[in-house]
N, C-alpha and C. Protein backbone atom coordinates (compact mmCIF):
# COMPACT_ATOMS: atom_id res chain seq x y z
N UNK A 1 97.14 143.18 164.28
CA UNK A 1 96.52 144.14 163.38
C UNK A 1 95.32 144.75 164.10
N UNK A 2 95.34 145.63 164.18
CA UNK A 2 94.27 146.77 164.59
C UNK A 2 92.52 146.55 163.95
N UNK A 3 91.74 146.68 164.80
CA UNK A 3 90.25 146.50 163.99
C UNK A 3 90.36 147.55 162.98
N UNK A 4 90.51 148.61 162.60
CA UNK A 4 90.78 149.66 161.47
C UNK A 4 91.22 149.13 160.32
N UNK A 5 92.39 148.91 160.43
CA UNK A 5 93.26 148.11 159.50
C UNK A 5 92.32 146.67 159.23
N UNK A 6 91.84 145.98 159.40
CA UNK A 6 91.11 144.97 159.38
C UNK A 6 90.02 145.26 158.59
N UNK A 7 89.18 145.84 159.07
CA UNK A 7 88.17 146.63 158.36
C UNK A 7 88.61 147.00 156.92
N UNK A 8 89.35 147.95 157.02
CA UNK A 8 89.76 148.29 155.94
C UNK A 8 90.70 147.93 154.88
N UNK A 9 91.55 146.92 154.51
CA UNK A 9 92.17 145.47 154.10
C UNK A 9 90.65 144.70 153.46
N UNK A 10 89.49 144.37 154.37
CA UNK A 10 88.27 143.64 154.18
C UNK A 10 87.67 144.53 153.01
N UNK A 11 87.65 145.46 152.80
CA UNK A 11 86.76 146.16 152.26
C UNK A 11 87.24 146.50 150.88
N UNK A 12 88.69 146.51 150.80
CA UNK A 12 89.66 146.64 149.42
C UNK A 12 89.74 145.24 149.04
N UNK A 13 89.41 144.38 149.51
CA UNK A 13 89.10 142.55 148.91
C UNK A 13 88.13 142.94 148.51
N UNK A 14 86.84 143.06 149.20
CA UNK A 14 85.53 142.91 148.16
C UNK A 14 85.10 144.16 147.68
N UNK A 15 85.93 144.98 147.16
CA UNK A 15 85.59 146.21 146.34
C UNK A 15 86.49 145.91 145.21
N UNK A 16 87.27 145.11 145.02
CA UNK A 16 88.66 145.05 143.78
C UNK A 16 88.33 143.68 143.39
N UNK A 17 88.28 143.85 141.51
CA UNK A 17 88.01 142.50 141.26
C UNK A 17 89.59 142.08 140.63
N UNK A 18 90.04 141.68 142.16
CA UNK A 18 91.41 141.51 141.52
C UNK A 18 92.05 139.67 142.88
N UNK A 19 91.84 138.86 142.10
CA UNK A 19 92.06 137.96 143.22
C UNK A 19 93.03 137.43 143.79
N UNK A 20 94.32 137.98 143.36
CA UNK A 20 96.00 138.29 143.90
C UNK A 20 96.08 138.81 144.63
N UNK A 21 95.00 139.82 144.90
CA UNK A 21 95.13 141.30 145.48
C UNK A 21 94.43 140.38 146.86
N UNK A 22 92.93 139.90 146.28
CA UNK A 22 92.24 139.50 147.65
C UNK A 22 93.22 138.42 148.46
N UNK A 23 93.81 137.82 147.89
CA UNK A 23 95.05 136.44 148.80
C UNK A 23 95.87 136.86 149.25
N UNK A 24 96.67 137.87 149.33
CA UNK A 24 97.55 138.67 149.55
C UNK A 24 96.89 139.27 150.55
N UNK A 25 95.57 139.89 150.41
CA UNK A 25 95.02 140.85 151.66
C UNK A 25 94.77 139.85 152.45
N UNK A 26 94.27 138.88 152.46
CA UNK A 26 93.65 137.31 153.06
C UNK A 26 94.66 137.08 154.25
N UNK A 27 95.88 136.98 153.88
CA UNK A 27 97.09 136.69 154.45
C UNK A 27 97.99 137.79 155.33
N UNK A 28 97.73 139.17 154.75
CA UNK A 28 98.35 140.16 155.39
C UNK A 28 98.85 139.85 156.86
N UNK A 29 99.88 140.17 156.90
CA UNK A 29 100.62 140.53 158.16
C UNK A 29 101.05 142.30 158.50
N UNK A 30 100.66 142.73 159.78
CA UNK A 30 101.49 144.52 160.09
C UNK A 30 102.87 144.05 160.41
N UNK A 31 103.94 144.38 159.31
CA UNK A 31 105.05 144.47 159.76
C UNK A 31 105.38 145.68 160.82
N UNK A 32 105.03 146.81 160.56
CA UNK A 32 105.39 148.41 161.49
C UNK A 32 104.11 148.73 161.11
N UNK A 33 103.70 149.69 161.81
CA UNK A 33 102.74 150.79 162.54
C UNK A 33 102.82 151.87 162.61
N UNK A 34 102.94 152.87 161.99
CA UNK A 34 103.71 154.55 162.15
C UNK A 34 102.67 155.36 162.48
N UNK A 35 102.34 155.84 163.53
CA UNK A 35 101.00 156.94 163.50
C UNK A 35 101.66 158.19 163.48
N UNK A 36 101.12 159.29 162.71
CA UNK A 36 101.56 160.28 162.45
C UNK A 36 100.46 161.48 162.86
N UNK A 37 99.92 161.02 163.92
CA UNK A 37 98.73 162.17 164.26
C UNK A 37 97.64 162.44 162.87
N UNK A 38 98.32 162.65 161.91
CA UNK A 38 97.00 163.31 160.78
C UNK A 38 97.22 161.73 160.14
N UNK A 39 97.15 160.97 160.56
CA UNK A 39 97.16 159.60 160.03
C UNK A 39 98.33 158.27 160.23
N UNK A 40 98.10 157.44 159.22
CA UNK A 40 98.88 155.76 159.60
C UNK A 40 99.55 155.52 158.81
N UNK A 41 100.39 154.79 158.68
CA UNK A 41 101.43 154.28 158.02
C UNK A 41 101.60 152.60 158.65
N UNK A 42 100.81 151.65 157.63
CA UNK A 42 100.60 150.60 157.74
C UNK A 42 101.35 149.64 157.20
N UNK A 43 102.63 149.29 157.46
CA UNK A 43 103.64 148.65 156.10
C UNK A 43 102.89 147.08 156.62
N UNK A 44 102.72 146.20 155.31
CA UNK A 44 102.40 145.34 155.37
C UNK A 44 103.21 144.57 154.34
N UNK A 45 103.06 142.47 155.57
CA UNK A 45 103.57 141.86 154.45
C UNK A 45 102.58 140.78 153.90
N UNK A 46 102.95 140.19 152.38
CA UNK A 46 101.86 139.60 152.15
C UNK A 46 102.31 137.92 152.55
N UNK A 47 101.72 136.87 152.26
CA UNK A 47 102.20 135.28 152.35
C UNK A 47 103.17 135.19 151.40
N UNK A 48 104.65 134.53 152.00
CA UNK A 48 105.48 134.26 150.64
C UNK A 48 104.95 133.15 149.52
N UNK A 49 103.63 132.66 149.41
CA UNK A 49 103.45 132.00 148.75
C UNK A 49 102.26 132.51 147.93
N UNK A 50 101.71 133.78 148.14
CA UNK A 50 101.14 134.63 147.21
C UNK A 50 101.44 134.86 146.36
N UNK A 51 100.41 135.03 145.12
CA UNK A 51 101.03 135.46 143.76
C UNK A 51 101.05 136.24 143.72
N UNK A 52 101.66 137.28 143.10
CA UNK A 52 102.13 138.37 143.03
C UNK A 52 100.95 138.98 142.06
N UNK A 53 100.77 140.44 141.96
CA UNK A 53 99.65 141.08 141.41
C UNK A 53 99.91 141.06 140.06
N UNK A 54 99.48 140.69 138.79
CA UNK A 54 100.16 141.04 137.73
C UNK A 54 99.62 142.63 136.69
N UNK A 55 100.67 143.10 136.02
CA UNK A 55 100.25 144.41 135.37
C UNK A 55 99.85 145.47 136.43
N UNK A 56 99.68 146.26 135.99
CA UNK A 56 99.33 147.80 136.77
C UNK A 56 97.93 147.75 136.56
N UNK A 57 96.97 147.74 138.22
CA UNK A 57 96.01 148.05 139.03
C UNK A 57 95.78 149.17 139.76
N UNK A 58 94.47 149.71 139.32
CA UNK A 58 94.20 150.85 140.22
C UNK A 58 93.63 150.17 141.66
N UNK A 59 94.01 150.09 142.61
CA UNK A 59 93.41 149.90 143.81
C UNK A 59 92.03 150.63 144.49
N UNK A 60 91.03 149.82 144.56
CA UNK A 60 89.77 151.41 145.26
C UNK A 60 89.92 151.19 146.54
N UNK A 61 90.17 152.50 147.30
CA UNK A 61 90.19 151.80 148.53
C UNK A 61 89.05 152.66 149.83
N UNK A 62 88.25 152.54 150.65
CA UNK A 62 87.57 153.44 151.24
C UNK A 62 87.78 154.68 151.48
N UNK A 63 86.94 155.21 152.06
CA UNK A 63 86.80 156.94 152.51
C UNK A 63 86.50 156.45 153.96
N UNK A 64 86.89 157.38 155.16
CA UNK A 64 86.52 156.94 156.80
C UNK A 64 85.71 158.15 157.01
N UNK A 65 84.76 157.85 157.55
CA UNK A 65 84.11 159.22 158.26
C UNK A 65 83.75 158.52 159.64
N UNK A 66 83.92 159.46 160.84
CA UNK A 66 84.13 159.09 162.17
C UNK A 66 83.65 160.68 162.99
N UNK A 67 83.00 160.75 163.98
CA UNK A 67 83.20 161.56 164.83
C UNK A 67 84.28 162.65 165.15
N UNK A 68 85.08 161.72 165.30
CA UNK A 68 86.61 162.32 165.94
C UNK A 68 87.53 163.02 164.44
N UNK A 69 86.61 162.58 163.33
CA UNK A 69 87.17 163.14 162.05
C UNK A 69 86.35 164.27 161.14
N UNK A 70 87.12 165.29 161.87
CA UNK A 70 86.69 166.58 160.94
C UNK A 70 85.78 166.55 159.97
N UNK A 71 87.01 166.21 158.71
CA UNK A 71 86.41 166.96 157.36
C UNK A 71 86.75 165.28 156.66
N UNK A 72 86.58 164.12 157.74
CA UNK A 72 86.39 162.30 157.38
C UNK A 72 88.09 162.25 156.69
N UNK A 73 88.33 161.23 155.96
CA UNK A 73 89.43 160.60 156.04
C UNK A 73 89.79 159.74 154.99
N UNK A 74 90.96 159.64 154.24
CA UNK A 74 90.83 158.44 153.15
C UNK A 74 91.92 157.31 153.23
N UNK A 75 91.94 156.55 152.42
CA UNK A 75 92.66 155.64 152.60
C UNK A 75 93.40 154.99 151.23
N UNK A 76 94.95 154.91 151.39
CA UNK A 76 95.31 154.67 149.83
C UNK A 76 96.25 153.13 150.22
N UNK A 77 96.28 152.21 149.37
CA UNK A 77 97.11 151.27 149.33
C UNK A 77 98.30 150.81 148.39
N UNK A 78 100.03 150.95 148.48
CA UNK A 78 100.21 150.91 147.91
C UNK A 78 101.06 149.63 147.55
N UNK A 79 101.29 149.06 146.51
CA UNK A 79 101.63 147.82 146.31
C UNK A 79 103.37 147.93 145.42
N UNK A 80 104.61 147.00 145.69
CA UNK A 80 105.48 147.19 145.02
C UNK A 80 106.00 146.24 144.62
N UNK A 81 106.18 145.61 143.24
CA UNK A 81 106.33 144.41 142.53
C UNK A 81 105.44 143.78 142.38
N UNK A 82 104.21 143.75 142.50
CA UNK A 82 103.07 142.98 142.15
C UNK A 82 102.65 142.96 144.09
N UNK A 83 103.45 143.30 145.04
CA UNK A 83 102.89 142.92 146.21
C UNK A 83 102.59 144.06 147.21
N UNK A 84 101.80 143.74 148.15
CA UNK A 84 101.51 145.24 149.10
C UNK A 84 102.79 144.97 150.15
N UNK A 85 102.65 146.31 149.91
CA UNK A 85 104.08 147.62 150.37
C UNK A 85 103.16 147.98 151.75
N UNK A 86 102.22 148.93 151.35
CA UNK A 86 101.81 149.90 152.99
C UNK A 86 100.59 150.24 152.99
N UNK A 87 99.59 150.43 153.45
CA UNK A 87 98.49 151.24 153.39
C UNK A 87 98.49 152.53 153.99
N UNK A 88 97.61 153.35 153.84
CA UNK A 88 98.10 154.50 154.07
C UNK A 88 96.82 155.47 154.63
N UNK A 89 96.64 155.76 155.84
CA UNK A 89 95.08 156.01 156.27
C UNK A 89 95.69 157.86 156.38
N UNK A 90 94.52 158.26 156.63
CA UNK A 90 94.82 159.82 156.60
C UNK A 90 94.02 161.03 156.65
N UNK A 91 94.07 161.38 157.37
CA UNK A 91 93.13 163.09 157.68
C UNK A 91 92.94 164.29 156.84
N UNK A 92 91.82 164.73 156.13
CA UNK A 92 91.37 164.98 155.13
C UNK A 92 91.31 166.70 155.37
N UNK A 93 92.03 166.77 157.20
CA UNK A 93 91.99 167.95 157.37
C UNK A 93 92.03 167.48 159.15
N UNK A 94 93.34 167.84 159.74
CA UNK A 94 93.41 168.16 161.16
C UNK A 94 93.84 166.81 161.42
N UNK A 95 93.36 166.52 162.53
CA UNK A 95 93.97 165.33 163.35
C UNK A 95 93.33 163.89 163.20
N UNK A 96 94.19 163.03 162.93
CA UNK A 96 92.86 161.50 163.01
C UNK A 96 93.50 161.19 164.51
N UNK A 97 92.98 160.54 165.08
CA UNK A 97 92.74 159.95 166.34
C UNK A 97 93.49 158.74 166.25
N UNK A 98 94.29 158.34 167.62
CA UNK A 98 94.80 157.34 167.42
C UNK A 98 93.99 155.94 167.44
N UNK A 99 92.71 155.91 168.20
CA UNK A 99 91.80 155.14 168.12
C UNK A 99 90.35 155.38 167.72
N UNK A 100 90.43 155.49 166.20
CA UNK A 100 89.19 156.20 166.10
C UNK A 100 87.88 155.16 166.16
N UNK A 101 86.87 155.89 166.61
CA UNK A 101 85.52 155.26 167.15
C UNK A 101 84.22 155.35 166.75
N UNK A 102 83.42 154.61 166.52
CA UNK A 102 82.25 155.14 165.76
C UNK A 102 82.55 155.07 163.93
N UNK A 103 83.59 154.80 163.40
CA UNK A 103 83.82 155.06 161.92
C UNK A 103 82.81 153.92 161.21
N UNK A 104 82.89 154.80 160.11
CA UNK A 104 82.18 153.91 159.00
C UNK A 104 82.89 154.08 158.08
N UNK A 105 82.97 152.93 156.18
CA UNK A 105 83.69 152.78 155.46
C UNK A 105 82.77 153.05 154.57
N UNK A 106 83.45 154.09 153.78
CA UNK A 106 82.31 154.27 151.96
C UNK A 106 83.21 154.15 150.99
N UNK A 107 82.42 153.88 149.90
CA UNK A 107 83.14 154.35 148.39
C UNK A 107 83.60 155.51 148.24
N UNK A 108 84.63 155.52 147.59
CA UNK A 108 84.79 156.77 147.29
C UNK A 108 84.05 157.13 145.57
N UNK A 109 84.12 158.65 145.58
CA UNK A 109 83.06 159.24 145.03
C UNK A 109 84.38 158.89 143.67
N UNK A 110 83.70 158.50 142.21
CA UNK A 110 84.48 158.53 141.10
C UNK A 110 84.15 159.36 140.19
């Protein structure tokens, strides 16, 4: 797993008061990797001995702002059956970088 992905996994644990969600992120594995120039495609798996998320959760997940990023960057996670499916990083306008440098992680604005 990539420091990005790391970072950002870390930051959707202690922003979500959801503690299925945090054991599941705890455990994450990158099954595939998809870079798509204006962003990532992060399929992830969780521990088969995780509980599964229960009911429908909004996930919060950071905003990236970086140098190498235009107009900065967001990040969505999505989960299927109670478990994470993929994360999903992405360029808010133009190109994200395949190694981006210098980033920092915020809230997003609600």
């Amino acid at each position: 797993m990539e420091q990005l992905e790391k970072d950002v996994l870390e930051w959707i644990a202690g922003n979500n008061d959801c503690e299925a969600l945090a054991t599941q992120l705890a455990g994450a594995r990158v099954v595939k990797r998809d870079y798509m120039r204006t962003g990532f495609f992060i399929f992830l798996e969780a521990p088969k001995d995780a509980m599964p998320i229960q009911g429908h959760i909004r996930v919060r997940c950071p905003n990236l702002q970086a140098p190498g990023l235009m107009d900065g960057a967001g990040s969505s996670l999505f989960l299927r059956d109670g478990r994470l499916h993929y994360l999903e990083l992405y360029a808010r306008g133009g190109f994200f970088p395949e190694e981006p440098e210098g980033y920092s992680l915020q809230a997003p604005e609600e």
